[in-house]
N, C-alpha and C. Protein backbone atom coordinates (compact mmCIF):
# COMPACT_ATOMS: atom_id res chain seq x y z
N UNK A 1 103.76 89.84 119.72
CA UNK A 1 102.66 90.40 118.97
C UNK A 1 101.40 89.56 119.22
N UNK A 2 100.35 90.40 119.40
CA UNK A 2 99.20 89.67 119.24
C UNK A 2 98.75 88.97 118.08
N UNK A 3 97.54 88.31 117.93
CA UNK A 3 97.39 87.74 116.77
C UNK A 3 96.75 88.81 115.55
N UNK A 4 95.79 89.61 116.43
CA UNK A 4 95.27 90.85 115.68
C UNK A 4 96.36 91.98 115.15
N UNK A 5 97.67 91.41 115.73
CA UNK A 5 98.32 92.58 115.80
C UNK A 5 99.24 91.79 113.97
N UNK A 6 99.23 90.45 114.28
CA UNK A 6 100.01 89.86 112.91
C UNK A 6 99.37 90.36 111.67
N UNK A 7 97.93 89.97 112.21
CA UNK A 7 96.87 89.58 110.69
C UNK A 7 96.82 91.27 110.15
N UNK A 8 97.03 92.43 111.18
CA UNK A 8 97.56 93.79 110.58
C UNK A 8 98.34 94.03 110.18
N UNK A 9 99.14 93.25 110.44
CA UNK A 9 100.79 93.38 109.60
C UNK A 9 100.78 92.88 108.08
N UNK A 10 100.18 91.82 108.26
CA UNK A 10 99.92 91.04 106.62
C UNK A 10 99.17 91.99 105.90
N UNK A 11 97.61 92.23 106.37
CA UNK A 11 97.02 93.65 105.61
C UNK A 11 97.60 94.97 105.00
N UNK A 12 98.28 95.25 106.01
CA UNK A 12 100.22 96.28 105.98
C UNK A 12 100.69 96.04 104.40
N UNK A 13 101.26 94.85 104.97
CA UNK A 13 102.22 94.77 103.26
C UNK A 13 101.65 94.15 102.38
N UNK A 14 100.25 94.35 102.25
CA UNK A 14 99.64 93.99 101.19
C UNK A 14 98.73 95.16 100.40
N UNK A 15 99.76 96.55 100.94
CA UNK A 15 99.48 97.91 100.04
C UNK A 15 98.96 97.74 98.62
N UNK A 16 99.30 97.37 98.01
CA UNK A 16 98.84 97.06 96.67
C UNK A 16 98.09 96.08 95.99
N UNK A 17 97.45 95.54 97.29
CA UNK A 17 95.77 94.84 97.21
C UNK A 17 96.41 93.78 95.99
N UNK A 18 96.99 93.09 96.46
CA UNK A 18 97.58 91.68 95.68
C UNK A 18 97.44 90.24 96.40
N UNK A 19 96.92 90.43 97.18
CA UNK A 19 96.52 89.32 97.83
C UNK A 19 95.19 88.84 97.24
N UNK A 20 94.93 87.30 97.22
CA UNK A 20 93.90 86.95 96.90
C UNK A 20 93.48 86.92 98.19
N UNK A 21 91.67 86.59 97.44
CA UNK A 21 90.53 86.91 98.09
C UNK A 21 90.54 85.85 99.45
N UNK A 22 90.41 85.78 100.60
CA UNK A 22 90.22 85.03 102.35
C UNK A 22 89.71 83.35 101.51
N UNK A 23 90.13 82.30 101.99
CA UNK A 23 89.42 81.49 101.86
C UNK A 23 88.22 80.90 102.09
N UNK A 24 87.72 79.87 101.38
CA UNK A 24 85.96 80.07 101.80
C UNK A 24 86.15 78.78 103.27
N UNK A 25 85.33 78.79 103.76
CA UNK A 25 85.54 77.92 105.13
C UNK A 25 85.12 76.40 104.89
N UNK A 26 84.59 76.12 103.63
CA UNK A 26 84.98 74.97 103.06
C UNK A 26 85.80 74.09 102.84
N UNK A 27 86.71 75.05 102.26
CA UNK A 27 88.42 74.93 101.69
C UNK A 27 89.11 74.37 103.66
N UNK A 28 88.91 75.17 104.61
CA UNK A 28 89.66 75.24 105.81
C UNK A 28 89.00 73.39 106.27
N UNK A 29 87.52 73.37 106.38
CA UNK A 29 87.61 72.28 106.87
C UNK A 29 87.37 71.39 105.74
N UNK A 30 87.96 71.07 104.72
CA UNK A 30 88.12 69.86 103.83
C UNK A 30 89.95 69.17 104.18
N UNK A 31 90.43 70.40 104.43
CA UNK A 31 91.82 70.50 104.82
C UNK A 31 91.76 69.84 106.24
N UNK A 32 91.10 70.32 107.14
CA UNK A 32 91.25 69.80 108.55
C UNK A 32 91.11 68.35 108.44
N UNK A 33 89.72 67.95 107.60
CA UNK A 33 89.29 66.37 107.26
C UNK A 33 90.13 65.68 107.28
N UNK A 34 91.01 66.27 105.83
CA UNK A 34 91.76 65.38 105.33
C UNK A 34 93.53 65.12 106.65
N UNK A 35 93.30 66.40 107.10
CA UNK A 35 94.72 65.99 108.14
C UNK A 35 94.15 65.22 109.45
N UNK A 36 93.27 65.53 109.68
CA UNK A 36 92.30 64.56 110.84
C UNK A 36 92.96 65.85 112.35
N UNK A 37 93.02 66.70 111.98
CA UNK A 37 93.28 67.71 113.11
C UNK A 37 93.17 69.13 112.70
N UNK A 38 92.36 70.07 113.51
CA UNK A 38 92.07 71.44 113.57
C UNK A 38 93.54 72.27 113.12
N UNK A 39 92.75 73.13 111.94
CA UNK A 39 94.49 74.46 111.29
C UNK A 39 94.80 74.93 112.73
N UNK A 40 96.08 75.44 113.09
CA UNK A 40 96.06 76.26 114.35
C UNK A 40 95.62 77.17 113.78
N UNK A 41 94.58 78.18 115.10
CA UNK A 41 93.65 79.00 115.29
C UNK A 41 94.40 80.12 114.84
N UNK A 42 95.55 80.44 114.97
CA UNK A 42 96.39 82.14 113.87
C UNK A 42 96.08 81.85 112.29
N UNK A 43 96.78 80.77 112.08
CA UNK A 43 96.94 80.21 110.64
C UNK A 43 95.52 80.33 109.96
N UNK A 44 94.40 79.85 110.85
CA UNK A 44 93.43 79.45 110.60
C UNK A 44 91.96 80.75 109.75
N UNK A 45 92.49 81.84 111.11
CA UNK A 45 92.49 82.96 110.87
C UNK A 45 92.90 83.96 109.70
N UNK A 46 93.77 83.72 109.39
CA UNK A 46 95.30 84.65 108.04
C UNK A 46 94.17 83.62 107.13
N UNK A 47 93.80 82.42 106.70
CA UNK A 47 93.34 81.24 105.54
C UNK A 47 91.69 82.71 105.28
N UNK A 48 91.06 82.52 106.27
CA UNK A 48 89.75 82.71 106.11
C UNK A 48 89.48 84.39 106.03
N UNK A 49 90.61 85.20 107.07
CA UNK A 49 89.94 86.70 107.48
C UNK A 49 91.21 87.56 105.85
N UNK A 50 91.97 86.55 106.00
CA UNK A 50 93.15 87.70 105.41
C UNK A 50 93.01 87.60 103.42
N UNK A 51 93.68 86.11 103.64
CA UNK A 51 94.19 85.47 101.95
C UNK A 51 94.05 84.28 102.03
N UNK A 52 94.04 83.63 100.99
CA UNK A 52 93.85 82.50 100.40
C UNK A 52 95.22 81.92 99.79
N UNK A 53 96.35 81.84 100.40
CA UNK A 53 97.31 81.90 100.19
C UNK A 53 98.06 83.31 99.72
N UNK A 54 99.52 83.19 99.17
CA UNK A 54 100.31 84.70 99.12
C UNK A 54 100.85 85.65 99.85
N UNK A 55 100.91 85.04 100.95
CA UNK A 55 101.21 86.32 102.34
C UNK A 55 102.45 84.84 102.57
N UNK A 56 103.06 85.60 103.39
CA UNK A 56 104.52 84.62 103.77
C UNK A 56 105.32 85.84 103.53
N UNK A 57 106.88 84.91 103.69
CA UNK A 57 107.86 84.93 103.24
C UNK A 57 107.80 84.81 101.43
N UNK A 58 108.03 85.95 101.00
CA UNK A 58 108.63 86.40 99.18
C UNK A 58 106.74 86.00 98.93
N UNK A 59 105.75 85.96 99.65
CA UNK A 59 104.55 85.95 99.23
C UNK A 59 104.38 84.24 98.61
N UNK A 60 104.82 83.59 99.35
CA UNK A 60 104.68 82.29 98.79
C UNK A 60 103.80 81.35 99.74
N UNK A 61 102.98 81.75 100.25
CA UNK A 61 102.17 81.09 101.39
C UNK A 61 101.01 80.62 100.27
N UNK A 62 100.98 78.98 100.83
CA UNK A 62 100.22 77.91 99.44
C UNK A 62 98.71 78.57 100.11
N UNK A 63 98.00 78.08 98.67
CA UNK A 63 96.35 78.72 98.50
C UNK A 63 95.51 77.31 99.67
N UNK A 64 94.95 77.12 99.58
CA UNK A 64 93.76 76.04 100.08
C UNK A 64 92.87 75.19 98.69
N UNK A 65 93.12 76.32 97.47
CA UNK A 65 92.55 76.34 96.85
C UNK A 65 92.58 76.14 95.04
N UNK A 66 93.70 77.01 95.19
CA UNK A 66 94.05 77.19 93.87
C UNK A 66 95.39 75.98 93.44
N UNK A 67 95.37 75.24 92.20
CA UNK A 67 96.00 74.12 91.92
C UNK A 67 96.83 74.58 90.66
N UNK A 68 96.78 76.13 90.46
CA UNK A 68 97.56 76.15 89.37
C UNK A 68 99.04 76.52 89.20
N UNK A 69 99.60 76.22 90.22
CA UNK A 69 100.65 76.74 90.38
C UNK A 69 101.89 75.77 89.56
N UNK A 70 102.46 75.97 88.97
CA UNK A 70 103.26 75.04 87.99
C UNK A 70 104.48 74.93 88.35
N UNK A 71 105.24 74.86 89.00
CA UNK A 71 106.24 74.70 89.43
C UNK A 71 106.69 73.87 90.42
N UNK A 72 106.04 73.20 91.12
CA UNK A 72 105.59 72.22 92.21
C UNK A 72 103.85 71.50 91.32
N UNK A 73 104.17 70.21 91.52
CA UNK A 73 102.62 69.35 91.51
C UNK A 73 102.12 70.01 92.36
N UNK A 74 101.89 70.34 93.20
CA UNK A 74 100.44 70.81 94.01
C UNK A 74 100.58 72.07 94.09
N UNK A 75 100.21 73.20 94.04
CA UNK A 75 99.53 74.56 94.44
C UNK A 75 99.14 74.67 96.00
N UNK A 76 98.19 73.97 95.96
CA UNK A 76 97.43 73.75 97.21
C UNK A 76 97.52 73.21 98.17
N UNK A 77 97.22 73.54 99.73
CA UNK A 77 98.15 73.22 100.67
C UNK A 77 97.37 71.47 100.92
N UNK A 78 95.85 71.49 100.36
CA UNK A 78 95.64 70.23 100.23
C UNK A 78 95.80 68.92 99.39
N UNK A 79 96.25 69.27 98.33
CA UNK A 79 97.35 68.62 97.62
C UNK A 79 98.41 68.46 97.75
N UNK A 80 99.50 69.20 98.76
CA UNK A 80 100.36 68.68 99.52
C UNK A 80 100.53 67.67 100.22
N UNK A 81 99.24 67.54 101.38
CA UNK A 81 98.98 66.88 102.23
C UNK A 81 98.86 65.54 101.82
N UNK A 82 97.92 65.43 100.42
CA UNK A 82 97.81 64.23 99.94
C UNK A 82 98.95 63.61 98.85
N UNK A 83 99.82 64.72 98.53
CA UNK A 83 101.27 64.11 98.26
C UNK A 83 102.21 63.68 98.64
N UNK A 84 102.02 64.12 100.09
CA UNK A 84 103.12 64.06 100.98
C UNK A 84 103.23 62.20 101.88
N UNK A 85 101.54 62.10 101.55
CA UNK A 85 101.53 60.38 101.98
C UNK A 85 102.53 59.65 101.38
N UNK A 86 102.73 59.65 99.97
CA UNK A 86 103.74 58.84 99.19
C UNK A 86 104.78 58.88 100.09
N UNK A 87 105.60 59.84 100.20
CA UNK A 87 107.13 59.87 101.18
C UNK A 87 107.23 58.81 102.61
N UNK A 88 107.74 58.04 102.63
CA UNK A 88 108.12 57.10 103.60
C UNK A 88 108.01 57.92 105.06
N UNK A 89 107.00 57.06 106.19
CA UNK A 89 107.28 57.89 107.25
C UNK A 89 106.78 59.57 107.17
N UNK A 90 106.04 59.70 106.26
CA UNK A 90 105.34 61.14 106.27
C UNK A 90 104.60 61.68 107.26
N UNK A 91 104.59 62.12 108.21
CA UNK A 91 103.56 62.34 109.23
C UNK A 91 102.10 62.91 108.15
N UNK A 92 100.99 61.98 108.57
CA UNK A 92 99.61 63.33 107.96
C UNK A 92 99.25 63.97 108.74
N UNK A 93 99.95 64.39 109.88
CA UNK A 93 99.69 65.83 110.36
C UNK A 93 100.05 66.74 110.33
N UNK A 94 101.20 66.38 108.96
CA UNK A 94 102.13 68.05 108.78
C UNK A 94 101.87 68.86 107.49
N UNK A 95 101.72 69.71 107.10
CA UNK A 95 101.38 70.09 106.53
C UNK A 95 102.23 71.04 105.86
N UNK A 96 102.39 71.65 104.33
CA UNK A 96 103.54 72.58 103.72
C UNK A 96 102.68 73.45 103.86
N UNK A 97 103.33 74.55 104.40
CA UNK A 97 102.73 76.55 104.17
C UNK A 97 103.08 76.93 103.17
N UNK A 98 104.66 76.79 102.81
CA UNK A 98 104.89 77.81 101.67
C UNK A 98 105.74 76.95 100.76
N UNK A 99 105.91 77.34 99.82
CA UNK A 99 106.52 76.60 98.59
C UNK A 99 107.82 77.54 98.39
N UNK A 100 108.59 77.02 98.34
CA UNK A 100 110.09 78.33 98.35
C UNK A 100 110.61 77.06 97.23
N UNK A 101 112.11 77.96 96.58
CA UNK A 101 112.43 76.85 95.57
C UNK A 101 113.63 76.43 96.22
N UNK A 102 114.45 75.54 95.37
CA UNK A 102 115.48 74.81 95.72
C UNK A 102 114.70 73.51 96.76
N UNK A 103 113.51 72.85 96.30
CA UNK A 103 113.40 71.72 97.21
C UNK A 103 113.05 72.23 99.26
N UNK A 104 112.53 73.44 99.41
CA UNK A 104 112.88 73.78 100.49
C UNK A 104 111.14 73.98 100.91
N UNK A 105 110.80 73.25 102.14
CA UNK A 105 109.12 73.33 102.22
C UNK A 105 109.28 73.55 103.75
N UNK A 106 108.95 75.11 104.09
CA UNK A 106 108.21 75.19 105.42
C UNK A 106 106.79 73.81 105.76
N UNK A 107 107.06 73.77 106.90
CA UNK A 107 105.69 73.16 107.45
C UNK A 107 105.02 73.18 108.38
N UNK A 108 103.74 72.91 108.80
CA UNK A 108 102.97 72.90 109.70
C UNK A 108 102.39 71.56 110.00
N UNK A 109 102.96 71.62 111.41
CA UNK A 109 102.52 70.20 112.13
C UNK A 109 101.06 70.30 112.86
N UNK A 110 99.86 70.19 112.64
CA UNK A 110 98.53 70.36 113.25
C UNK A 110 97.88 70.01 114.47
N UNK A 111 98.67 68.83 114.85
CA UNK A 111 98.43 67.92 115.68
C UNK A 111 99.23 68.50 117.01
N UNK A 112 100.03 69.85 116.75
CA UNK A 112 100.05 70.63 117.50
C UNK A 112 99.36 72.08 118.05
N UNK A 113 98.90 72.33 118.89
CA UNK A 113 98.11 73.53 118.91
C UNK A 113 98.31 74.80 118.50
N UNK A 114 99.95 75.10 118.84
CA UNK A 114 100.33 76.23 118.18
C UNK A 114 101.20 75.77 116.94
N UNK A 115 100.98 74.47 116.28
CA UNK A 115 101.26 74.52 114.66
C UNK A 115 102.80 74.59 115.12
N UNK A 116 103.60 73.99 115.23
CA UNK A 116 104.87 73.71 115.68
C UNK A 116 105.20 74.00 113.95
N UNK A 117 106.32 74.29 113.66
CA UNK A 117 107.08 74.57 112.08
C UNK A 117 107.86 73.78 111.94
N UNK A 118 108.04 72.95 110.50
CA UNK A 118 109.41 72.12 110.64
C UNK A 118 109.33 72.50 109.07
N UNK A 119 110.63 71.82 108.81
CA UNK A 119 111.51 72.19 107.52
C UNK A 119 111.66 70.83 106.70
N UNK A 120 111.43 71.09 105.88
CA UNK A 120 111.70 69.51 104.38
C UNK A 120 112.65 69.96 103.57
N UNK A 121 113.95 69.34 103.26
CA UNK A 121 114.60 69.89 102.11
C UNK A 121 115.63 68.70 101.77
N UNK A 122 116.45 69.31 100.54
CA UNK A 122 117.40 68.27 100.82
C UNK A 122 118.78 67.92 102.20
N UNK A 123 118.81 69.05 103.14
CA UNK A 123 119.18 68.79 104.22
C UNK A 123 118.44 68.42 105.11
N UNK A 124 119.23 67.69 106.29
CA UNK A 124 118.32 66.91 107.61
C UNK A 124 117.30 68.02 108.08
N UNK A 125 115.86 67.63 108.06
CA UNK A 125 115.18 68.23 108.78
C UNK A 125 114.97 68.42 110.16
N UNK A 126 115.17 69.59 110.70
CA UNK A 126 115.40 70.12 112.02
C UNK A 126 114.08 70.82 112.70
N UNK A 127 113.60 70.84 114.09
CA UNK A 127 112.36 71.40 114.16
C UNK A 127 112.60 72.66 114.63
């Protein structure tokens, strides 16, 4: 699939206009700052043209923005980033997309171009 062809797919199953509003391009590079490397350019795209988080898997793709999410300390994928320093050996170039429960955090590594994915949980993380 193309990339135009994804960011239609997300628009797709978001029939019932439940997605929040594209992020502001503020939000994208305060995030880049703080990881010291560019969102990949799809991801980057879905943040600013699509939602502001909510698109994913079960609609759990973290905001840029929004901190109210109660179930996890951070909401926001930049409050992740800066939580994630605490953890021993944390890379700060990876970053959580989505918040799923049971301890289970998709991620995004930045410092790769196409955003390589890795997994945090309580099993060994695998890339």
């Amino acid at each position: 699939m193309t990339d135009d062809e994804i960011i239609h797919r997300i628009r797709e199953q978001d029939a019932a206009g439940e997605l929040p509003t594209p992020a502001p391009p503020e939000a994208v590079a305060e995030l880049e700052t703080a990881v010291g490397h560019p969102m990949p350019p799809l991801l980057k795209r879905i943040y600013l043209e699509v939602a502001d988080g909510g698109f994913g898997r079960w609609g759990k793709a973290l905001s840029l923005t929004d901190t109210t999410y109660k179930l996890q300390r951070q909401r926001s994928a930049a409050g992740g980033v800066l939580g994630g320093r605490s953890i021993p050996n944390y890379p700060p170039s990876v970053v959580p997309l989505l918040a799923w429960d049971c301890a289970i955090w998709p991620l995004v590594d930045y410092s790769t171009p196409e955003g390589r994915m890795w997994g945090m949980g309580p099993q060994p993380t695998m890339p």
